[in-house]
PDB file of N, CA and C in Angstrom:
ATOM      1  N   UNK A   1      13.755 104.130  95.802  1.00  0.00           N
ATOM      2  CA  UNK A   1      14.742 103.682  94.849  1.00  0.00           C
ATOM      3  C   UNK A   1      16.029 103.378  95.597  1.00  0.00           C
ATOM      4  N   UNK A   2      16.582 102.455  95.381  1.00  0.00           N
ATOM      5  CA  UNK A   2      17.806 101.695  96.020  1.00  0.00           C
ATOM      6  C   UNK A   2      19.187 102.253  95.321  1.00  0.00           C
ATOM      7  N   UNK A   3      20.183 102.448  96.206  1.00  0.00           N
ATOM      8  CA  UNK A   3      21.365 103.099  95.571  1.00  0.00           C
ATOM      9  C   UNK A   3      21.566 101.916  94.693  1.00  0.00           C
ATOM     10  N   UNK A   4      21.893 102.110  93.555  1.00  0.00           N
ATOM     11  CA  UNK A   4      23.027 101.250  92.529  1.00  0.00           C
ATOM     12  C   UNK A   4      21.502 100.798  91.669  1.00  0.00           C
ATOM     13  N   UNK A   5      20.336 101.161  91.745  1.00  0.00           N
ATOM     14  CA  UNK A   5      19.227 100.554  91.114  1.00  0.00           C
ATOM     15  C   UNK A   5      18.875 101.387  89.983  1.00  0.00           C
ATOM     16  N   UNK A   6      19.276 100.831  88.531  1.00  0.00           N
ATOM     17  CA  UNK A   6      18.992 101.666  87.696  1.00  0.00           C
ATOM     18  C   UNK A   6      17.528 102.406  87.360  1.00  0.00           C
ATOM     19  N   UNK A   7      17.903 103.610  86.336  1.00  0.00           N
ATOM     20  CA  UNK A   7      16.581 104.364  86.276  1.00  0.00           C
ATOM     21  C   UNK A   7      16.365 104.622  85.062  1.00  0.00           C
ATOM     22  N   UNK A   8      15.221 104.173  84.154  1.00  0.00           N
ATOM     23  CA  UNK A   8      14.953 103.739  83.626  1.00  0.00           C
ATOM     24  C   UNK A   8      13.576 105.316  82.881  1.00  0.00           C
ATOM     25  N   UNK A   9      14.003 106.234  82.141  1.00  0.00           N
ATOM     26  CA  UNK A   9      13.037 106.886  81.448  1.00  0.00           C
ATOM     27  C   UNK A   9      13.194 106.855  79.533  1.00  0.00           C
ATOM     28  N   UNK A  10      11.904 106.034  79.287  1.00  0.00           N
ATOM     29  CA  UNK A  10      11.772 105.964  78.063  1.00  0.00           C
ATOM     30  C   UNK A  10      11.639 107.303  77.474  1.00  0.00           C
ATOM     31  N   UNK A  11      12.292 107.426  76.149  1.00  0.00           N
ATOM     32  CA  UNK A  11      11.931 108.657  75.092  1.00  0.00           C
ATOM     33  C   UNK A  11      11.639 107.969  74.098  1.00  0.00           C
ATOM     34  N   UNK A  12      10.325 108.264  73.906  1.00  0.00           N
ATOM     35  CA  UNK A  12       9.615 107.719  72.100  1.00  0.00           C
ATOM     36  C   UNK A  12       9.319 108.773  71.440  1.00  0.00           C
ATOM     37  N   UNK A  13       8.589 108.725  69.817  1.00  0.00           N
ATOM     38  CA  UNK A  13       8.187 109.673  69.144  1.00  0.00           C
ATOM     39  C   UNK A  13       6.445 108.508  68.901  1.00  0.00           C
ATOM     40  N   UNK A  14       6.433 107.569  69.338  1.00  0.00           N
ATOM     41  CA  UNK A  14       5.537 106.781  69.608  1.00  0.00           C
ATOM     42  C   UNK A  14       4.501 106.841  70.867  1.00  0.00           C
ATOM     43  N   UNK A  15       4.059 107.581  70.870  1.00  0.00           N
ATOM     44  CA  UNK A  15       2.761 107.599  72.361  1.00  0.00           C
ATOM     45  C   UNK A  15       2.398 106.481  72.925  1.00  0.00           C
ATOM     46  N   UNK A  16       1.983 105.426  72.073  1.00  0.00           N
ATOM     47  CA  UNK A  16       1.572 104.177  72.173  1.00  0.00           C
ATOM     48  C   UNK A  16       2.532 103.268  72.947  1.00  0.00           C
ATOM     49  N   UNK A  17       3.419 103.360  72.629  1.00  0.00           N
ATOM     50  CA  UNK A  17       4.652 102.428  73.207  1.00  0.00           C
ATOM     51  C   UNK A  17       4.797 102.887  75.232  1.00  0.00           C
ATOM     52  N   UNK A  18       3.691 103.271  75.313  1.00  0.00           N
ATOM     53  CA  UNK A  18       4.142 103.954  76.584  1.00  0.00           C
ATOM     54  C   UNK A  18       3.423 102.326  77.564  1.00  0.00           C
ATOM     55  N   UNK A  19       2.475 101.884  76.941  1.00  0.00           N
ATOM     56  CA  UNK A  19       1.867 100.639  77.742  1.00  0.00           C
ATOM     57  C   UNK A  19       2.696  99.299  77.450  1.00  0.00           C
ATOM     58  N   UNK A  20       3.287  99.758  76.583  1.00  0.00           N
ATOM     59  CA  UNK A  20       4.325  98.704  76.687  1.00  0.00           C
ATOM     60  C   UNK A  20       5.705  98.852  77.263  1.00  0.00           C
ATOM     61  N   UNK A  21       6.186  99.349  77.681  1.00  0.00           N
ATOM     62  CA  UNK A  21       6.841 100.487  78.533  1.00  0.00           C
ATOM     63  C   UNK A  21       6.875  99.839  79.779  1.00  0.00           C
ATOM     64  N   UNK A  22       5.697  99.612  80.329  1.00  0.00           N
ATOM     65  CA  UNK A  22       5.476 100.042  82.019  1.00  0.00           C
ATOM     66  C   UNK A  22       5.862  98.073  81.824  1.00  0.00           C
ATOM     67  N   UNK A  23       5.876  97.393  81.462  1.00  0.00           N
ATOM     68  CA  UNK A  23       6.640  96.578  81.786  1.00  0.00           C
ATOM     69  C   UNK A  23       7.860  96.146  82.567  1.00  0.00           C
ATOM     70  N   UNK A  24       8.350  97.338  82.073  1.00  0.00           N
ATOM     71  CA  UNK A  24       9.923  97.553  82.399  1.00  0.00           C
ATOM     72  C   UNK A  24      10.278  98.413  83.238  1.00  0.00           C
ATOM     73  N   UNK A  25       9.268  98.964  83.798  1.00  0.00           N
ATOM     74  CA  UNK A  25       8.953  99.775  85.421  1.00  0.00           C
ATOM     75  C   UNK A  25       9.907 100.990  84.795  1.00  0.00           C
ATOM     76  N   UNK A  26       9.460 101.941  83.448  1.00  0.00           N
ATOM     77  CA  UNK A  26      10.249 103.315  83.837  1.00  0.00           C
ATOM     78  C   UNK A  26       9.668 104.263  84.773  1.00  0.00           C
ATOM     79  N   UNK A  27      10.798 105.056  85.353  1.00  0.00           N
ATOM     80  CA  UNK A  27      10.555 106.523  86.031  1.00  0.00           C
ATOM     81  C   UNK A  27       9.696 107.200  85.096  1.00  0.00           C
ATOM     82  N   UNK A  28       9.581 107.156  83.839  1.00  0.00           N
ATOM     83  CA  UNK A  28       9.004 108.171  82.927  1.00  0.00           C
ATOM     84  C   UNK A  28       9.100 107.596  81.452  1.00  0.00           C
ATOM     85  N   UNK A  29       8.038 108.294  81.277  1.00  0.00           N
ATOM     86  CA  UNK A  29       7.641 108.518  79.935  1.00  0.00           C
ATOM     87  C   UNK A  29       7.944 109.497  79.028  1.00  0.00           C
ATOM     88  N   UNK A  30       9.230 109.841  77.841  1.00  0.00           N
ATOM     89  CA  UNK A  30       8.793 111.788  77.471  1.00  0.00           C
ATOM     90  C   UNK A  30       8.713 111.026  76.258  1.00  0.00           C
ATOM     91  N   UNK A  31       7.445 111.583  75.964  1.00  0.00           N
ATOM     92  CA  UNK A  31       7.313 111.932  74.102  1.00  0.00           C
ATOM     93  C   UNK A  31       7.739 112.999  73.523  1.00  0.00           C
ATOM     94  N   UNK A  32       8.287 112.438  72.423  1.00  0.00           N
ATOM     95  CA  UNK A  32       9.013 113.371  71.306  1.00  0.00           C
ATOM     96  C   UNK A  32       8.696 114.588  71.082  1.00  0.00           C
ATOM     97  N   UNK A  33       6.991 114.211  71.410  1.00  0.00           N
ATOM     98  CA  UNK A  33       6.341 116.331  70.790  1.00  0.00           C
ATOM     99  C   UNK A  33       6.286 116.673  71.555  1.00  0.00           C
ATOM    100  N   UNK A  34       6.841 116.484  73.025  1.00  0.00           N
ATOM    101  CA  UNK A  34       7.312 116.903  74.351  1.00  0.00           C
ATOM    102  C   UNK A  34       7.979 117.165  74.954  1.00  0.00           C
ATOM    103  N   UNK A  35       9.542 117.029  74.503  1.00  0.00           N
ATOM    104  CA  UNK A  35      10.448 116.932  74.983  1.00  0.00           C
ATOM    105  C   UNK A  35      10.651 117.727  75.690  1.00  0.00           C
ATOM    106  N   UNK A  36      10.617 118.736  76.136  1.00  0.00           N
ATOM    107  CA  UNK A  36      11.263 119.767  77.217  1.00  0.00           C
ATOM    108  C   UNK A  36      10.048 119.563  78.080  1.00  0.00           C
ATOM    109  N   UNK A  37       9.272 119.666  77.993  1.00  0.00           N
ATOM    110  CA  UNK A  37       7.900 119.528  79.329  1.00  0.00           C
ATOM    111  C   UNK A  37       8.344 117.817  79.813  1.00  0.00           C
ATOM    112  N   UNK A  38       8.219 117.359  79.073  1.00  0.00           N
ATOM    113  CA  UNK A  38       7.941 115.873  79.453  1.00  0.00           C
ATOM    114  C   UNK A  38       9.286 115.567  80.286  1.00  0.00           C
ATOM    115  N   UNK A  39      10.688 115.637  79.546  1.00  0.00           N
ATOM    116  CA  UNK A  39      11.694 115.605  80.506  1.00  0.00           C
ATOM    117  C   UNK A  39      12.088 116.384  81.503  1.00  0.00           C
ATOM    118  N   UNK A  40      11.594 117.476  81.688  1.00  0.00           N
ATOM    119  CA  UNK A  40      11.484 118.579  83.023  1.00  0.00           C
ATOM    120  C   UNK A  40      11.332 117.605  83.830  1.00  0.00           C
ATOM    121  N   UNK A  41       9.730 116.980  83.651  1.00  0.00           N
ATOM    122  CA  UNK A  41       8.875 116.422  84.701  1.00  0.00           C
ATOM    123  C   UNK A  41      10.042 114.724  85.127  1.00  0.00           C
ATOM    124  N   UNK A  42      10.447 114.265  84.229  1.00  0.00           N
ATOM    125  CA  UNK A  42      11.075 113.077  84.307  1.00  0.00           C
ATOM    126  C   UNK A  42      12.357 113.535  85.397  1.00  0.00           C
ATOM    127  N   UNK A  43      13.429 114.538  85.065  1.00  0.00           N
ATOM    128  CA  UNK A  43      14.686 114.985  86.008  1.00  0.00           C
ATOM    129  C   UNK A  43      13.633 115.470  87.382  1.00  0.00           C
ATOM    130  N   UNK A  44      12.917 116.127  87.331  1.00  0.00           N
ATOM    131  CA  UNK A  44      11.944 116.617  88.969  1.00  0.00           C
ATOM    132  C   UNK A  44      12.044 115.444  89.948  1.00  0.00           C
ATOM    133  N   UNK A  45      11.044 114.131  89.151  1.00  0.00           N
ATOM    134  CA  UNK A  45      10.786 112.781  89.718  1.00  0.00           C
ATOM    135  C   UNK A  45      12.358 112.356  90.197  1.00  0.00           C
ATOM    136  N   UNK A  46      13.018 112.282  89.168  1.00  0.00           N
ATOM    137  CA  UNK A  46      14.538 111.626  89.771  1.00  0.00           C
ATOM    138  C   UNK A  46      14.769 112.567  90.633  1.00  0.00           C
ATOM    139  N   UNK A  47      15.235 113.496  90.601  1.00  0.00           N
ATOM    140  CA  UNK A  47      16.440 114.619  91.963  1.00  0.00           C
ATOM    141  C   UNK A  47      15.079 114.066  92.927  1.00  0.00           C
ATOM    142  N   UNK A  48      13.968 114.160  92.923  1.00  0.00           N
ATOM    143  CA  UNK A  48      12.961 114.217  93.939  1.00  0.00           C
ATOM    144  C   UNK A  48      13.631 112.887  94.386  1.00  0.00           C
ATOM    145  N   UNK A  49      13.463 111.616  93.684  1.00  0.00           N
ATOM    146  CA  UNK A  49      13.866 110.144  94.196  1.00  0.00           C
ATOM    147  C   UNK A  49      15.142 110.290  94.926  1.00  0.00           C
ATOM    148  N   UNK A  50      16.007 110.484  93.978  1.00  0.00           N
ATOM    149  CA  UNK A  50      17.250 110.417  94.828  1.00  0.00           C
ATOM    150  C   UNK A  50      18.214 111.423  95.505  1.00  0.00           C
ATOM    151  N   UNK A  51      18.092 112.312  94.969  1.00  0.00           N
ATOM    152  CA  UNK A  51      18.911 113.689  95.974  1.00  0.00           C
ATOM    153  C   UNK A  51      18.487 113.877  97.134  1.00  0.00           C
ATOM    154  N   UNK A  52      17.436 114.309  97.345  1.00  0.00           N
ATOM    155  CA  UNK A  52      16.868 114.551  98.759  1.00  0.00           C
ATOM    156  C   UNK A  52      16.812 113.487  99.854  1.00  0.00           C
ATOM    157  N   UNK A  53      16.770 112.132  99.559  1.00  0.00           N
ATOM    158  CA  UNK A  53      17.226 110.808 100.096  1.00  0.00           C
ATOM    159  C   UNK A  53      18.628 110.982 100.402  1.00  0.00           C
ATOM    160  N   UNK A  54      19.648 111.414  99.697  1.00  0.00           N
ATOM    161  CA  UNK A  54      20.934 111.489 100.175  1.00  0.00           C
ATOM    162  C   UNK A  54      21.411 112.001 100.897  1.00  0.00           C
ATOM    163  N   UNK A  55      20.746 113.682 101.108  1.00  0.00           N
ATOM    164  CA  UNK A  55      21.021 115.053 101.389  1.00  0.00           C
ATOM    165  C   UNK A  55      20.992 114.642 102.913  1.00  0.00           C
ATOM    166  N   UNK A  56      21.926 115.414 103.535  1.00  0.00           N
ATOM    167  CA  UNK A  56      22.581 115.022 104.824  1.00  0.00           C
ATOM    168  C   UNK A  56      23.396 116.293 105.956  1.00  0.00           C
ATOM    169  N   UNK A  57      23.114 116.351 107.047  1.00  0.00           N
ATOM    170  CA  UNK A  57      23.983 117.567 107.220  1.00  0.00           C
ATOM    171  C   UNK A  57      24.534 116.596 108.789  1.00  0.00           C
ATOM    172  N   UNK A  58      26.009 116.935 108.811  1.00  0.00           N
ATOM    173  CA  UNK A  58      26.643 116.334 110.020  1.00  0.00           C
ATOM    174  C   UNK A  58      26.702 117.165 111.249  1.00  0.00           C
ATOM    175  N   UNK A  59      25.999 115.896 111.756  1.00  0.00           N
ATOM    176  CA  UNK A  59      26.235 116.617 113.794  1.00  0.00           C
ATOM    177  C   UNK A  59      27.406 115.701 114.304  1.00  0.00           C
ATOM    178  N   UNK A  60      27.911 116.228 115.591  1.00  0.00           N
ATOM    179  CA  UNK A  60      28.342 115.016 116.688  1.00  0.00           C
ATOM    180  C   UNK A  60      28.517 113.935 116.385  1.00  0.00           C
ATOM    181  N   UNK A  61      26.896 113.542 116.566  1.00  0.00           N
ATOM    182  CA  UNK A  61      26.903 112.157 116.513  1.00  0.00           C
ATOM    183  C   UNK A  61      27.042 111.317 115.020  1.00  0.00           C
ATOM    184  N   UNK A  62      27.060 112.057 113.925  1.00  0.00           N
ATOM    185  CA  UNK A  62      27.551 111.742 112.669  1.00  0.00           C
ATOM    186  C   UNK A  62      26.653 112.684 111.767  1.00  0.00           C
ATOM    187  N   UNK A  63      26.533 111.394 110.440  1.00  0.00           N
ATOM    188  CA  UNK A  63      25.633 112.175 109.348  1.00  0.00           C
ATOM    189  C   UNK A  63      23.871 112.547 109.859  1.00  0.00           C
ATOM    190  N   UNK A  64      23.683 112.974 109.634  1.00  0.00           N
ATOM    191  CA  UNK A  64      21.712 113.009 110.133  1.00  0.00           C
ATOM    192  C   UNK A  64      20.876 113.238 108.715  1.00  0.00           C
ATOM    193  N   UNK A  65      20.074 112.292 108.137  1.00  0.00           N
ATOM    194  CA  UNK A  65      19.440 112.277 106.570  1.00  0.00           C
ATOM    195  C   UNK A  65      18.426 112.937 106.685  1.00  0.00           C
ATOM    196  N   UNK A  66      18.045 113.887 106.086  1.00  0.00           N
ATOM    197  CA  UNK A  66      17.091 114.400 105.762  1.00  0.00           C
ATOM    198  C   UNK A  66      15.703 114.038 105.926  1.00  0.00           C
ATOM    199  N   UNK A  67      15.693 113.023 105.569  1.00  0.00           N
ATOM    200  CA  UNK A  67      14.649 112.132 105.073  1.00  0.00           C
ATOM    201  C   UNK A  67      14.287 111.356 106.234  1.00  0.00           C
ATOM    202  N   UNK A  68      14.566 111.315 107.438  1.00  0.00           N
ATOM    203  CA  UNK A  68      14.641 111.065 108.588  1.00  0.00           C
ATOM    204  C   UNK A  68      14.211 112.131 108.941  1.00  0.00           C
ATOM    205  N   UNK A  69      14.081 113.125 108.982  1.00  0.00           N
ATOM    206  CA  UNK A  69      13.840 114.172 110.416  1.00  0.00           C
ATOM    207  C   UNK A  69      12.030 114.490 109.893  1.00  0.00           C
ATOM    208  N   UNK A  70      11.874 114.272 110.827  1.00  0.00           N
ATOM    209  CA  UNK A  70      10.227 114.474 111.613  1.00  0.00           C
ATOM    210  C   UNK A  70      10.341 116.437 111.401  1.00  0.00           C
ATOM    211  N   UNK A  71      10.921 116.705 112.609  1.00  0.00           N
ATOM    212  CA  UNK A  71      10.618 118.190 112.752  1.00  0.00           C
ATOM    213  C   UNK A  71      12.372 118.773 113.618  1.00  0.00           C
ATOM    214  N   UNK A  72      12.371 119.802 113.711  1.00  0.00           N
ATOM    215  CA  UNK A  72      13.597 120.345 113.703  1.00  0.00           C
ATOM    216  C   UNK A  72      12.278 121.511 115.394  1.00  0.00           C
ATOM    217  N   UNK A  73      12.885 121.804 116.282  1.00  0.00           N
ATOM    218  CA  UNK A  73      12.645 122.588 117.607  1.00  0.00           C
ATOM    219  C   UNK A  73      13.812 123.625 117.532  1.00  0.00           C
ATOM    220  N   UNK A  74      14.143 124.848 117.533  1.00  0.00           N
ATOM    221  CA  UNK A  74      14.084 125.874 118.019  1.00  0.00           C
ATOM    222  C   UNK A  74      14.200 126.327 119.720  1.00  0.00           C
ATOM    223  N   UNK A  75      14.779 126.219 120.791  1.00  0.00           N
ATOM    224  CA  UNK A  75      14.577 127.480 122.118  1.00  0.00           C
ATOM    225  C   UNK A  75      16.177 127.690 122.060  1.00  0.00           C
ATOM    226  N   UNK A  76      16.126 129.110 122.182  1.00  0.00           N
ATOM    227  CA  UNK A  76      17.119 129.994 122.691  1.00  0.00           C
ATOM    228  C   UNK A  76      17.989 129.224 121.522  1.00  0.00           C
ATOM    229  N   UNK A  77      19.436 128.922 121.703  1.00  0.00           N
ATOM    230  CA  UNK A  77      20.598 128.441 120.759  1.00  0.00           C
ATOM    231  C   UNK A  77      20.387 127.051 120.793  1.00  0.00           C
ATOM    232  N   UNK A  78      19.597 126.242 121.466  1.00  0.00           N
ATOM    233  CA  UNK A  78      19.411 124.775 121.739  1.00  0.00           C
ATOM    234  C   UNK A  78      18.506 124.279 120.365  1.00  0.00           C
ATOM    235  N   UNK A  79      19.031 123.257 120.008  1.00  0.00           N
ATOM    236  CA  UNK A  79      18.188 122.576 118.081  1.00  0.00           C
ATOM    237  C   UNK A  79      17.684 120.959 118.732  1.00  0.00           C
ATOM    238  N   UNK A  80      16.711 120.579 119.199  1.00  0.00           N
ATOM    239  CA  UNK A  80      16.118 119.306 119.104  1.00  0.00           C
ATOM    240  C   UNK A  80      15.637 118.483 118.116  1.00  0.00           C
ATOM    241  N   UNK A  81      16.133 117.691 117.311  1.00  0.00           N
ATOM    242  CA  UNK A  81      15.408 117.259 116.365  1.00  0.00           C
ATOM    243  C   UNK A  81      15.030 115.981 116.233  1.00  0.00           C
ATOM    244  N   UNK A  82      13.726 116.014 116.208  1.00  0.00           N
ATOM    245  CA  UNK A  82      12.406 114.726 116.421  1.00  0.00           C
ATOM    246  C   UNK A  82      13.110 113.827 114.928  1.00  0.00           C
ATOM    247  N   UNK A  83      13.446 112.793 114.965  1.00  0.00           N
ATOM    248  CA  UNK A  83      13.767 112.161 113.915  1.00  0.00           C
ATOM    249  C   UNK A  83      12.402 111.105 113.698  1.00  0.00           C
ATOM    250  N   UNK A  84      12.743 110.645 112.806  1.00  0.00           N
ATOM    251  CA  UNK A  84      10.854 109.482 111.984  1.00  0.00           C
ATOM    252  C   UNK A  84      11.079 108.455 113.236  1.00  0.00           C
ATOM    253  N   UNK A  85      12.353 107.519 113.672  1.00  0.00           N
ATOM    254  CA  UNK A  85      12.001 106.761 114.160  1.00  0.00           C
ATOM    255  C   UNK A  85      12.163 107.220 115.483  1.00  0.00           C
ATOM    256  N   UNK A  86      11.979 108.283 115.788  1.00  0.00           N
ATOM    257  CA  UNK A  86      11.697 108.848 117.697  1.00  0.00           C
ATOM    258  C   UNK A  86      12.999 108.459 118.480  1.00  0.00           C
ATOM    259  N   UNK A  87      14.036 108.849 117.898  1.00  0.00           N
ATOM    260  CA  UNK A  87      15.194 109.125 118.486  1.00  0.00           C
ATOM    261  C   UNK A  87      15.339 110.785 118.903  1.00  0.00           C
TER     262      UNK A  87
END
């Protein structure tokens, strides 16, 4: 999901309306006789989409994304961290 790209979760009391729906590319679906299960699952999907994409902790060399790091190394006080694109 692209910053500034809206997000899009339908609430019906209509089940049916859900295939007509996906037209319009929502994150989610909650039905009415659902509401607390169904929108749990809808806020999970979003923070999952976009928080953790953001989430960031600064070194030196600047911000470092989350969502980038491969694996994090450990010796003695020294932190190596393998980033996705092998920096």
């Amino acid at each position: 999901m692209e910053r500034g790209t809206p997000c899009l979760i339908f609430v019906s009391a209509h089940e049916s309306f859900v295939f007509d729906a996906q037209a319009f590319m929502p994150l989610w679906f909650v039905r009415k006789s659902m509401l607390g299960r169904d929108m749990y699952k809808a806020l999970q999907k979003y923070v999952g989409l976009t928080v953790f994409k953001k989430a960031c902790c600064m070194l030196k060399g600047g911000p470092v994304y989350i969502r980038d790091i491969m694996y994090i190394e450990c010796s003695g006080h020294l932190l190596t961290i393998q980033m996705v694109d092998k920096k």
